[in-house]
PDB file of N, CA and C in Angstrom:
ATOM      1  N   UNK A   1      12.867 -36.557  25.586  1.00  0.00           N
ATOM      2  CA  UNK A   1      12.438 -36.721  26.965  1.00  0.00           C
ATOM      3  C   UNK A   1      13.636 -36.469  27.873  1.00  0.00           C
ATOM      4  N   UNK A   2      13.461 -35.848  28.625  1.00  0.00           N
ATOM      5  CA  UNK A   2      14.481 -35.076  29.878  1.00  0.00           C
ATOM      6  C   UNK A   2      14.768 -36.483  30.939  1.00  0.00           C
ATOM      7  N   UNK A   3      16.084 -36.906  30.648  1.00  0.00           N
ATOM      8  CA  UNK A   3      16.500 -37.764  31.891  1.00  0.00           C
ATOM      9  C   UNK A   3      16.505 -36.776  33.680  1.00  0.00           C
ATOM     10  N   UNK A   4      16.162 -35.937  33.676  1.00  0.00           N
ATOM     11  CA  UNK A   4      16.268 -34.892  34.807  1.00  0.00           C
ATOM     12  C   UNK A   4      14.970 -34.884  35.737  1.00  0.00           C
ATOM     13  N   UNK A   5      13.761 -35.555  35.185  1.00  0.00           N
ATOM     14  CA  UNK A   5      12.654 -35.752  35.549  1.00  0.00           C
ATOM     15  C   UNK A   5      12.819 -37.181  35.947  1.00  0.00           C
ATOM     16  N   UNK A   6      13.262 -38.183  35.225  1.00  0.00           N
ATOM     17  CA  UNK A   6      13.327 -39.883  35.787  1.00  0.00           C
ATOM     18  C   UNK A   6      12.494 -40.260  34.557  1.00  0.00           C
ATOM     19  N   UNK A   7      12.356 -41.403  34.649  1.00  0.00           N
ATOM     20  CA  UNK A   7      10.783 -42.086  33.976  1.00  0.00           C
ATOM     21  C   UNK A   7      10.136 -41.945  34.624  1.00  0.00           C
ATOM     22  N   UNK A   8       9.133 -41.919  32.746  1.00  0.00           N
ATOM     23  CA  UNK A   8       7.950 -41.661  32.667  1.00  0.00           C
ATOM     24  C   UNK A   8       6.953 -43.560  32.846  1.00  0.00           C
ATOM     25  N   UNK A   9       6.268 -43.121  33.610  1.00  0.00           N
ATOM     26  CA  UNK A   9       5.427 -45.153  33.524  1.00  0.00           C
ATOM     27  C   UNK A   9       4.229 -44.337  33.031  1.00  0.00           C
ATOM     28  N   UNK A  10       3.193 -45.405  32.765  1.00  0.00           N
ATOM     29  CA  UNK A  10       1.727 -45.423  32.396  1.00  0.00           C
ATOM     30  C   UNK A  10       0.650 -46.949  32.632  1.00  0.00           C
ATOM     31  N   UNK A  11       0.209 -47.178  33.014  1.00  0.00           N
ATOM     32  CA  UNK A  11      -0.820 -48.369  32.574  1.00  0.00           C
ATOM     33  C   UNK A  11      -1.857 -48.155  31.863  1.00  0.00           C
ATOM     34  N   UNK A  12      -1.434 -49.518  31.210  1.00  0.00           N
ATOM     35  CA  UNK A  12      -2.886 -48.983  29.793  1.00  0.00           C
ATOM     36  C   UNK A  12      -3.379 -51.057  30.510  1.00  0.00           C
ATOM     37  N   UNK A  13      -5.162 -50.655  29.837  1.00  0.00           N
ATOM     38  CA  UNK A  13      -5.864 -51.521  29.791  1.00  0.00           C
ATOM     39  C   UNK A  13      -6.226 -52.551  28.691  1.00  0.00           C
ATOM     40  N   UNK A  14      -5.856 -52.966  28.153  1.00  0.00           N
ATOM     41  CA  UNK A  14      -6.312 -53.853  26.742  1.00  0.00           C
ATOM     42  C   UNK A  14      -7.890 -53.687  26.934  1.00  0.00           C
ATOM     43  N   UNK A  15      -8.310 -54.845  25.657  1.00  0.00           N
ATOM     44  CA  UNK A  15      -9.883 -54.712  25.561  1.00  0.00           C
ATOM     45  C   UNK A  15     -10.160 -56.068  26.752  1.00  0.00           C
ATOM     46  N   UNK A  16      -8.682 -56.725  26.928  1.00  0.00           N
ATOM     47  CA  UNK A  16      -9.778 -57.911  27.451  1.00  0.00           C
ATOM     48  C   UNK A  16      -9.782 -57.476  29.346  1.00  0.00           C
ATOM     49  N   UNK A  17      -9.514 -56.368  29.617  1.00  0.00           N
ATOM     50  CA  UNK A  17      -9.128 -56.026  30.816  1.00  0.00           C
ATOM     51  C   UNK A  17      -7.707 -56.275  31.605  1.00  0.00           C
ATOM     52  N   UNK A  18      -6.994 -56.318  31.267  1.00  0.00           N
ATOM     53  CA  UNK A  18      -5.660 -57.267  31.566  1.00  0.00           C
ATOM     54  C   UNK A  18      -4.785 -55.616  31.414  1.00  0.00           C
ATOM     55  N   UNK A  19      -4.566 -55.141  32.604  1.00  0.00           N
ATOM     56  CA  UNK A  19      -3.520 -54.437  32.904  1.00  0.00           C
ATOM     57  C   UNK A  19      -2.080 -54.409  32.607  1.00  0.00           C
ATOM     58  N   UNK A  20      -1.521 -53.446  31.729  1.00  0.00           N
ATOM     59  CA  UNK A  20       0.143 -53.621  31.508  1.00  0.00           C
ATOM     60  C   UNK A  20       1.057 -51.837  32.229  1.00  0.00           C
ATOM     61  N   UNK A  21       2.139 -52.102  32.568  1.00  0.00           N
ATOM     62  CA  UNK A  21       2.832 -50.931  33.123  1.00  0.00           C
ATOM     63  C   UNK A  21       4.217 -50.983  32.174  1.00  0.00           C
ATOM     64  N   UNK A  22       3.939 -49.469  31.493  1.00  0.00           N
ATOM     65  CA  UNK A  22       5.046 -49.363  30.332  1.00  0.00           C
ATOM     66  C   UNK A  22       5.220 -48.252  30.713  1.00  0.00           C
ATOM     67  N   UNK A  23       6.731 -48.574  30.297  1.00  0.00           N
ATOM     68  CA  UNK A  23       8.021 -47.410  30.482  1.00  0.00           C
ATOM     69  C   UNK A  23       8.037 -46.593  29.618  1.00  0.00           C
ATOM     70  N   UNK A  24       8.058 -45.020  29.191  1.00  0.00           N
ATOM     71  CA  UNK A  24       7.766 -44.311  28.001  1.00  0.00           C
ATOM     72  C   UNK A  24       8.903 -43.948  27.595  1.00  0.00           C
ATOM     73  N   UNK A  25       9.525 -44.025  26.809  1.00  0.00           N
ATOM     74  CA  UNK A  25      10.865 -43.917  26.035  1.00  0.00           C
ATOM     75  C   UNK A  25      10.903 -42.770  25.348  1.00  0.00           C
ATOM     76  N   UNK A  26       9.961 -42.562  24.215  1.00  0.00           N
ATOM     77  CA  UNK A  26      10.124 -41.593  24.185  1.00  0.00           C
ATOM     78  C   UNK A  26       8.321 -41.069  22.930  1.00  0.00           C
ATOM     79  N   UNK A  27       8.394 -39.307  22.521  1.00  0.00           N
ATOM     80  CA  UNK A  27       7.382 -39.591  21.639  1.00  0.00           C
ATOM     81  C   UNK A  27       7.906 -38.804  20.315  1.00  0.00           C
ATOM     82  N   UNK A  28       6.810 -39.230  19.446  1.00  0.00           N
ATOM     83  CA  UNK A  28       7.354 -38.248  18.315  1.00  0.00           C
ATOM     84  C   UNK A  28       6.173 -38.369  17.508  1.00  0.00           C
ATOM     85  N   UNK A  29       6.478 -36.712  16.804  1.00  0.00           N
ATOM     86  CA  UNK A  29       4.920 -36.720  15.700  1.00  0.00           C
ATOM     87  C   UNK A  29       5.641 -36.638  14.358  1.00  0.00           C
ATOM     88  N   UNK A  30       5.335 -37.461  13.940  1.00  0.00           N
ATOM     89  CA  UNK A  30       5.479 -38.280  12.625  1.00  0.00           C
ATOM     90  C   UNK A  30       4.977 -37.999  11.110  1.00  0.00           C
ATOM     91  N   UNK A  31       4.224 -37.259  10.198  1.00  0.00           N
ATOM     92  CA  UNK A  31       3.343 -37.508   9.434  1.00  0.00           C
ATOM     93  C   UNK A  31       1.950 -36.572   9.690  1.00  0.00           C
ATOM     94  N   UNK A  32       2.450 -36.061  10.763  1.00  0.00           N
ATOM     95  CA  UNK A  32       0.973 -35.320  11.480  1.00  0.00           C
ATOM     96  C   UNK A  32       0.348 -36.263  12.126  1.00  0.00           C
ATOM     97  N   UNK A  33       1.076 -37.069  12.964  1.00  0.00           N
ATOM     98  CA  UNK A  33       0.452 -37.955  14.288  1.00  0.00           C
ATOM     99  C   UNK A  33       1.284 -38.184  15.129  1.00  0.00           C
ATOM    100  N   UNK A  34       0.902 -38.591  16.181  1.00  0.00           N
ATOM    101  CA  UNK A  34       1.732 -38.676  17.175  1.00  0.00           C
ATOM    102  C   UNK A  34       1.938 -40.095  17.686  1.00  0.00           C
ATOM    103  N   UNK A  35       3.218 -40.632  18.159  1.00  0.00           N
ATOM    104  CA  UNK A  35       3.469 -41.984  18.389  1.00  0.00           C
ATOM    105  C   UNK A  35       4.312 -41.967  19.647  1.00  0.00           C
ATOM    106  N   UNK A  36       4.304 -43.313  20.642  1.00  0.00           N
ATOM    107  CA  UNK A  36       5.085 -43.239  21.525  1.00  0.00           C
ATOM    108  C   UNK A  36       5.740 -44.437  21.607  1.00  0.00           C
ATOM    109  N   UNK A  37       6.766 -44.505  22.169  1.00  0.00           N
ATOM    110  CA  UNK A  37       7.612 -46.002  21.903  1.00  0.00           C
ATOM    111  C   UNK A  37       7.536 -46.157  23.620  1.00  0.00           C
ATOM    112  N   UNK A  38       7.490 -47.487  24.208  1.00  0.00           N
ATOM    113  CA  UNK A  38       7.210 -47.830  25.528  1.00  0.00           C
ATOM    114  C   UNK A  38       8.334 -49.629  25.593  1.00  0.00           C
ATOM    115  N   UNK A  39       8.619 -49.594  26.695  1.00  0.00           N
ATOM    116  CA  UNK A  39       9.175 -50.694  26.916  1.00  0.00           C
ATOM    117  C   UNK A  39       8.017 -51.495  28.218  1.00  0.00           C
ATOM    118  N   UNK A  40       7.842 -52.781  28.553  1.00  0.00           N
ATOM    119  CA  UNK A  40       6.830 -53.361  29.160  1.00  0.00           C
ATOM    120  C   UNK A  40       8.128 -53.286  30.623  1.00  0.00           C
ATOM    121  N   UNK A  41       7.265 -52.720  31.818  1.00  0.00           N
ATOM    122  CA  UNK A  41       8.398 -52.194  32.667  1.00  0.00           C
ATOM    123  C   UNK A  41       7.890 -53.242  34.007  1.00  0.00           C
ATOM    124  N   UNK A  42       6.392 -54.096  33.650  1.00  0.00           N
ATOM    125  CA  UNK A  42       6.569 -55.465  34.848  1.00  0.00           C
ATOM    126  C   UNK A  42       7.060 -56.909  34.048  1.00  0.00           C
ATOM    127  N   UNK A  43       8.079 -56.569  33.154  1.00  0.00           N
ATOM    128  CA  UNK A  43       8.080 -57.669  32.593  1.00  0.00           C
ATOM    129  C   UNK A  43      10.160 -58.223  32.587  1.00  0.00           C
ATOM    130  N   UNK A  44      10.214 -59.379  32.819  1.00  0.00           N
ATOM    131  CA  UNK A  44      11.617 -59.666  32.474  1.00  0.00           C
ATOM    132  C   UNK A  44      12.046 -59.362  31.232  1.00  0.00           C
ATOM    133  N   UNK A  45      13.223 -59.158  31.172  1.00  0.00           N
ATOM    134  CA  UNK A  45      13.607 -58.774  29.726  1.00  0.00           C
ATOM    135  C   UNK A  45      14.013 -60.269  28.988  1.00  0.00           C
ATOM    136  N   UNK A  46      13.905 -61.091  30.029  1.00  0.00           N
ATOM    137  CA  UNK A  46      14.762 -62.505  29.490  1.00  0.00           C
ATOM    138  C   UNK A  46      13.070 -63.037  28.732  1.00  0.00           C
ATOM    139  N   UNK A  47      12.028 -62.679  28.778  1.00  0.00           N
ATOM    140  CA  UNK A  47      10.334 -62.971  28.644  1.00  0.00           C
ATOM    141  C   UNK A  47      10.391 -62.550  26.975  1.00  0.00           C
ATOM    142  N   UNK A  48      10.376 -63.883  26.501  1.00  0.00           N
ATOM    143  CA  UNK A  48       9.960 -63.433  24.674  1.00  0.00           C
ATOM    144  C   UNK A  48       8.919 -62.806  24.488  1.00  0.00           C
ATOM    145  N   UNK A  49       7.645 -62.272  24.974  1.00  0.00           N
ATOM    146  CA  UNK A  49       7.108 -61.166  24.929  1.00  0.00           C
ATOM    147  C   UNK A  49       7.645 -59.635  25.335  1.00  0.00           C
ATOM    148  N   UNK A  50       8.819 -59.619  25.636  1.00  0.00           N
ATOM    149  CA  UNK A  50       9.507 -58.824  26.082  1.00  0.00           C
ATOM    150  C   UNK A  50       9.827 -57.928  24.863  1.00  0.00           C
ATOM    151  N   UNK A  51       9.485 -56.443  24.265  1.00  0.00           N
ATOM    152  CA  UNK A  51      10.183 -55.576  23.104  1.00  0.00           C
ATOM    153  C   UNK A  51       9.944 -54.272  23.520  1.00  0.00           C
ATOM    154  N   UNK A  52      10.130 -53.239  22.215  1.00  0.00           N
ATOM    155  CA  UNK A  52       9.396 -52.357  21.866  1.00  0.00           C
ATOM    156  C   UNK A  52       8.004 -52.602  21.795  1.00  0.00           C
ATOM    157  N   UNK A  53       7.259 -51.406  22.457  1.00  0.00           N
ATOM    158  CA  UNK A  53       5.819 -51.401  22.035  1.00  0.00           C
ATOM    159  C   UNK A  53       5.965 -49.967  21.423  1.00  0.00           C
ATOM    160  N   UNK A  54       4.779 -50.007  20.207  1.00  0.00           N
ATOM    161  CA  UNK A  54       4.544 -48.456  19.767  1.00  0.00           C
ATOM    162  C   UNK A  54       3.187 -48.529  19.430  1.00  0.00           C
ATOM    163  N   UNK A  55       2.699 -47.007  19.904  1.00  0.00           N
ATOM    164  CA  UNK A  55       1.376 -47.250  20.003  1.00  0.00           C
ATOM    165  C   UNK A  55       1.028 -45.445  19.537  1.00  0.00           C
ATOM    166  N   UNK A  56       0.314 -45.279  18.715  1.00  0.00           N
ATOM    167  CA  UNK A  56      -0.161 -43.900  18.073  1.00  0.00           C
ATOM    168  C   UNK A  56      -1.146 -43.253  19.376  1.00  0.00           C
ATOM    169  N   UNK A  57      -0.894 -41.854  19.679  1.00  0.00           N
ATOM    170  CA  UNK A  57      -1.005 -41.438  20.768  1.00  0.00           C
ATOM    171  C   UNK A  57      -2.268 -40.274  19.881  1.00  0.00           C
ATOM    172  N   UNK A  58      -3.494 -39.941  20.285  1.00  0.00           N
ATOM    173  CA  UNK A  58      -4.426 -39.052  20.141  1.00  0.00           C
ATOM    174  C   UNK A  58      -5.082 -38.454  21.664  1.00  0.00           C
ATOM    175  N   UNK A  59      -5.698 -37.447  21.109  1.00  0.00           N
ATOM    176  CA  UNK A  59      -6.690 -37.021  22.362  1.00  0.00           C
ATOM    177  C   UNK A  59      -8.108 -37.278  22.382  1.00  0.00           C
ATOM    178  N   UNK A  60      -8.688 -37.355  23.793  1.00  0.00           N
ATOM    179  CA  UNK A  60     -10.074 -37.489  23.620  1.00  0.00           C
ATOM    180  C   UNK A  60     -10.689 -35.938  23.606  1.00  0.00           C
ATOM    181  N   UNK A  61     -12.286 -35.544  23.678  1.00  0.00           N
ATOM    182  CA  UNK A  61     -12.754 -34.697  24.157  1.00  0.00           C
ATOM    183  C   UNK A  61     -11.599 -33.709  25.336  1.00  0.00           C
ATOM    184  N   UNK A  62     -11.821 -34.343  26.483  1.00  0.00           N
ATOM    185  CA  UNK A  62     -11.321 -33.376  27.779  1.00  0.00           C
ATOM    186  C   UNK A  62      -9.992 -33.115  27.559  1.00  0.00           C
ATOM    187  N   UNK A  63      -9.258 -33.967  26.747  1.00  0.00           N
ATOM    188  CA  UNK A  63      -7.485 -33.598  26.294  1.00  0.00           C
ATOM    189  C   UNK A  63      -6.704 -34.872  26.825  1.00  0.00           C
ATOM    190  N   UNK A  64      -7.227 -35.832  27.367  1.00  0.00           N
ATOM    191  CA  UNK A  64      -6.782 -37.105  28.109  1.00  0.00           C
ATOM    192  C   UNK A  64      -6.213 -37.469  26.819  1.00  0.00           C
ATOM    193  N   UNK A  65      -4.890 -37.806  26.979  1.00  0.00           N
ATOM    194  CA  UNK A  65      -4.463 -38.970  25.960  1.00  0.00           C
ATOM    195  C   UNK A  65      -4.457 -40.695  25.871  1.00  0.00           C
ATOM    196  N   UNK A  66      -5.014 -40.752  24.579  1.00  0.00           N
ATOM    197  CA  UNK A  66      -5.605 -42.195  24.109  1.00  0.00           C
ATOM    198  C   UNK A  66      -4.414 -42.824  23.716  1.00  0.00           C
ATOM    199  N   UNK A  67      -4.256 -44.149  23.990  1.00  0.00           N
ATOM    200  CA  UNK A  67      -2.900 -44.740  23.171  1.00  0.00           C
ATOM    201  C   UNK A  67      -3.276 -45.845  22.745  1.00  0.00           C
ATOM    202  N   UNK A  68      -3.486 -45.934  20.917  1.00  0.00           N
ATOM    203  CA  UNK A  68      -4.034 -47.194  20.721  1.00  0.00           C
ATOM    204  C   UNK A  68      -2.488 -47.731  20.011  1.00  0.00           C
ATOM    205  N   UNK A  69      -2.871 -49.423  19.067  1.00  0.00           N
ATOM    206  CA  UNK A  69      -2.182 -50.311  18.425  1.00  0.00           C
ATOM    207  C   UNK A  69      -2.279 -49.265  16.537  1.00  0.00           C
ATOM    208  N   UNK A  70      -1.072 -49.668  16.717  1.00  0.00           N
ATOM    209  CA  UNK A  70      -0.837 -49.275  15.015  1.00  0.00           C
ATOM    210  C   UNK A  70      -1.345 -50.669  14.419  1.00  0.00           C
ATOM    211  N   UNK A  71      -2.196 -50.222  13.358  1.00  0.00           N
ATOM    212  CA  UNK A  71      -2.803 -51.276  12.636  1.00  0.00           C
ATOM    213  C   UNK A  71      -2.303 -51.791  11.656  1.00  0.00           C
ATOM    214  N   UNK A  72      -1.890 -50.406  10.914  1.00  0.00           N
ATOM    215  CA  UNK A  72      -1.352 -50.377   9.642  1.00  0.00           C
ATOM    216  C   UNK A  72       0.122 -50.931   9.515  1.00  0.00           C
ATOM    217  N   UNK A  73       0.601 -52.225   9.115  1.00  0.00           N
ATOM    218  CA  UNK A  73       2.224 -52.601   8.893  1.00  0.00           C
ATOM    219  C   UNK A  73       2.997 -51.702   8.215  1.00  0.00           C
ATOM    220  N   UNK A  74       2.647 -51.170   6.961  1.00  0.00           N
ATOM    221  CA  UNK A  74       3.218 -50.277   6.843  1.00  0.00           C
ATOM    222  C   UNK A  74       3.809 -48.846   7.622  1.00  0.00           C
ATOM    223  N   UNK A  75       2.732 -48.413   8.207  1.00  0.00           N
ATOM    224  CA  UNK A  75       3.182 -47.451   9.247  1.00  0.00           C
ATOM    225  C   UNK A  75       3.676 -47.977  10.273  1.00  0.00           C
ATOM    226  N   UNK A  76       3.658 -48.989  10.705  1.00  0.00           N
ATOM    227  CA  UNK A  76       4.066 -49.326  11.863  1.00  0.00           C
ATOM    228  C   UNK A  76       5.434 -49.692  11.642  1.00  0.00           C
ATOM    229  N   UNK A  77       5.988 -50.037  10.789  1.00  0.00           N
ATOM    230  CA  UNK A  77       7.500 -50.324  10.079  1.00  0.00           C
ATOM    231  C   UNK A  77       7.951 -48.793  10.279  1.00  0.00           C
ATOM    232  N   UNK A  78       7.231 -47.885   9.095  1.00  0.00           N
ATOM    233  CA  UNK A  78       7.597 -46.629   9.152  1.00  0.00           C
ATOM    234  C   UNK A  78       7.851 -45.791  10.800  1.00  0.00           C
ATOM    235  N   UNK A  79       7.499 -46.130  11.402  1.00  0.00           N
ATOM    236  CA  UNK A  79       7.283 -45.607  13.106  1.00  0.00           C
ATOM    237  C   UNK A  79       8.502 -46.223  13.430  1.00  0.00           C
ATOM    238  N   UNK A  80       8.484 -47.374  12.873  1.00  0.00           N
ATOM    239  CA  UNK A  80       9.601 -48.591  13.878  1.00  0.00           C
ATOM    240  C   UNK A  80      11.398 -47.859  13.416  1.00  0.00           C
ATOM    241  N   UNK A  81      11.351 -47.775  12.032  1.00  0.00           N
ATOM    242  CA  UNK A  81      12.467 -46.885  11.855  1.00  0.00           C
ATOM    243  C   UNK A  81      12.773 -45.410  12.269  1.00  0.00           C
ATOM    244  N   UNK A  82      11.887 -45.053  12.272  1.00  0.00           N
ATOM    245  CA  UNK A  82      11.853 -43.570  13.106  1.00  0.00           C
ATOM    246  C   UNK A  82      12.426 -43.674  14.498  1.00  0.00           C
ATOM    247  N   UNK A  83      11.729 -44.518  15.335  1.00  0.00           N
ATOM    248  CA  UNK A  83      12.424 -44.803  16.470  1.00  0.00           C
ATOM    249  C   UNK A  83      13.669 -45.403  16.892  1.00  0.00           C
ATOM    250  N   UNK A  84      13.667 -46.009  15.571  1.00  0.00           N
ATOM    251  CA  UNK A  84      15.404 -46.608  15.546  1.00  0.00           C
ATOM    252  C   UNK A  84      16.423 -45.821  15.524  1.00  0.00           C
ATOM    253  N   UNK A  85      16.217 -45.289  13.916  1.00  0.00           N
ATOM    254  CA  UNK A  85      16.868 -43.701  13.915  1.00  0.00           C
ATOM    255  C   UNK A  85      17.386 -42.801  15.024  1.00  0.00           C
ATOM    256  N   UNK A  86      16.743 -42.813  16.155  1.00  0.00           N
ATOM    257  CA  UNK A  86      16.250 -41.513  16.900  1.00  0.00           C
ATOM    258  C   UNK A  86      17.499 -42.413  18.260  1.00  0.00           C
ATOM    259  N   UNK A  87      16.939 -43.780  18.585  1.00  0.00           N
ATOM    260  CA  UNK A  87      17.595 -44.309  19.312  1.00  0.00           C
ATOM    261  C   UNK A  87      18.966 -44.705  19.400  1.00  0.00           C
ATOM    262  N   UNK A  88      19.316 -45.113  18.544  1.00  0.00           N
ATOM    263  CA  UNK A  88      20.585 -45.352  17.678  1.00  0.00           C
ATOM    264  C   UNK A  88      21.398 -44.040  18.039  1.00  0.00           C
ATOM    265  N   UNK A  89      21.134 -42.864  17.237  1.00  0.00           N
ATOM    266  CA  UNK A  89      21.996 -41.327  17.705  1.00  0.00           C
ATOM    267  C   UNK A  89      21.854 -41.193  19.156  1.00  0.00           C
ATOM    268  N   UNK A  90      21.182 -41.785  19.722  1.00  0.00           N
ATOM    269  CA  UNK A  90      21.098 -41.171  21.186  1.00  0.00           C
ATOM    270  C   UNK A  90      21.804 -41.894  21.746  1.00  0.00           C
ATOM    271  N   UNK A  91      21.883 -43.115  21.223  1.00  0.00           N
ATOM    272  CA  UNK A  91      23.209 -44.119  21.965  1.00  0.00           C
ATOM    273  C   UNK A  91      24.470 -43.820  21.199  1.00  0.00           C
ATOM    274  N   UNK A  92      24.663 -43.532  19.904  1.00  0.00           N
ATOM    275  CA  UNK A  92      25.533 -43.003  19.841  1.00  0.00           C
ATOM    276  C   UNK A  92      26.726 -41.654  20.134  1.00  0.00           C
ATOM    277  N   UNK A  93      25.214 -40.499  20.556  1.00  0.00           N
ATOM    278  CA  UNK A  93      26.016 -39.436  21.874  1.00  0.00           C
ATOM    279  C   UNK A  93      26.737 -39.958  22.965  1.00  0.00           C
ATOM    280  N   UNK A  94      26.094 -40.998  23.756  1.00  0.00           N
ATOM    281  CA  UNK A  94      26.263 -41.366  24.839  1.00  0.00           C
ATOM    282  C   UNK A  94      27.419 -41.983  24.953  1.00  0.00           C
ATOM    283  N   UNK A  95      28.418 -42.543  23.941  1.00  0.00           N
ATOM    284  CA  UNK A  95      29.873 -43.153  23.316  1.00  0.00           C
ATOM    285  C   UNK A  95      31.200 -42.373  23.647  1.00  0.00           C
TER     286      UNK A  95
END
């Protein structure tokens, strides 16, 4: 993701209606899927709900992208190191 553009935000809706605004960090296709890592961007960071979110990214019909919950622990570990990986070198350029 191009720091030259700014952040990226989004709001997603849960099922129970309850609005969240996440920061998009970054994406990556994985396995032949696609995943996005998001930080919660109305939230304090000092807020123990406060992390990483990652959420597997698909399309609908019209091409709108869907962003649901990884279900699977296993993949979701597997995702979680991927993004570590990825983050880690990028802070380590930045040194």
């Amino acid at each position: 993701m191009s720091e030259d553009f700014g952040n990226d935000f989004i709001t997603i809706i849960d099922d129970d209606g309850n609005e969240f605004n996440l920061e998009l960090l970054d994406t990556i296709d994985y396995n032949g899927e696609t995943f996005s890592a998001f930080l919660p961007a109305d939230m304090d960071e000092d807020d123990p709900d406060y992390g990483l979110i990652l959420l597997s990214v698909t399309e609908d019909e019209n091409g709108d992208e869907l962003f649901e919950s990884i279900d699977d622990d296993a993949k979701l570990e597997e995702v979680h190191n991927m993004f570590m990986t990825i983050f880690e070198a990028e802070e380590g350029d930045e040194e």
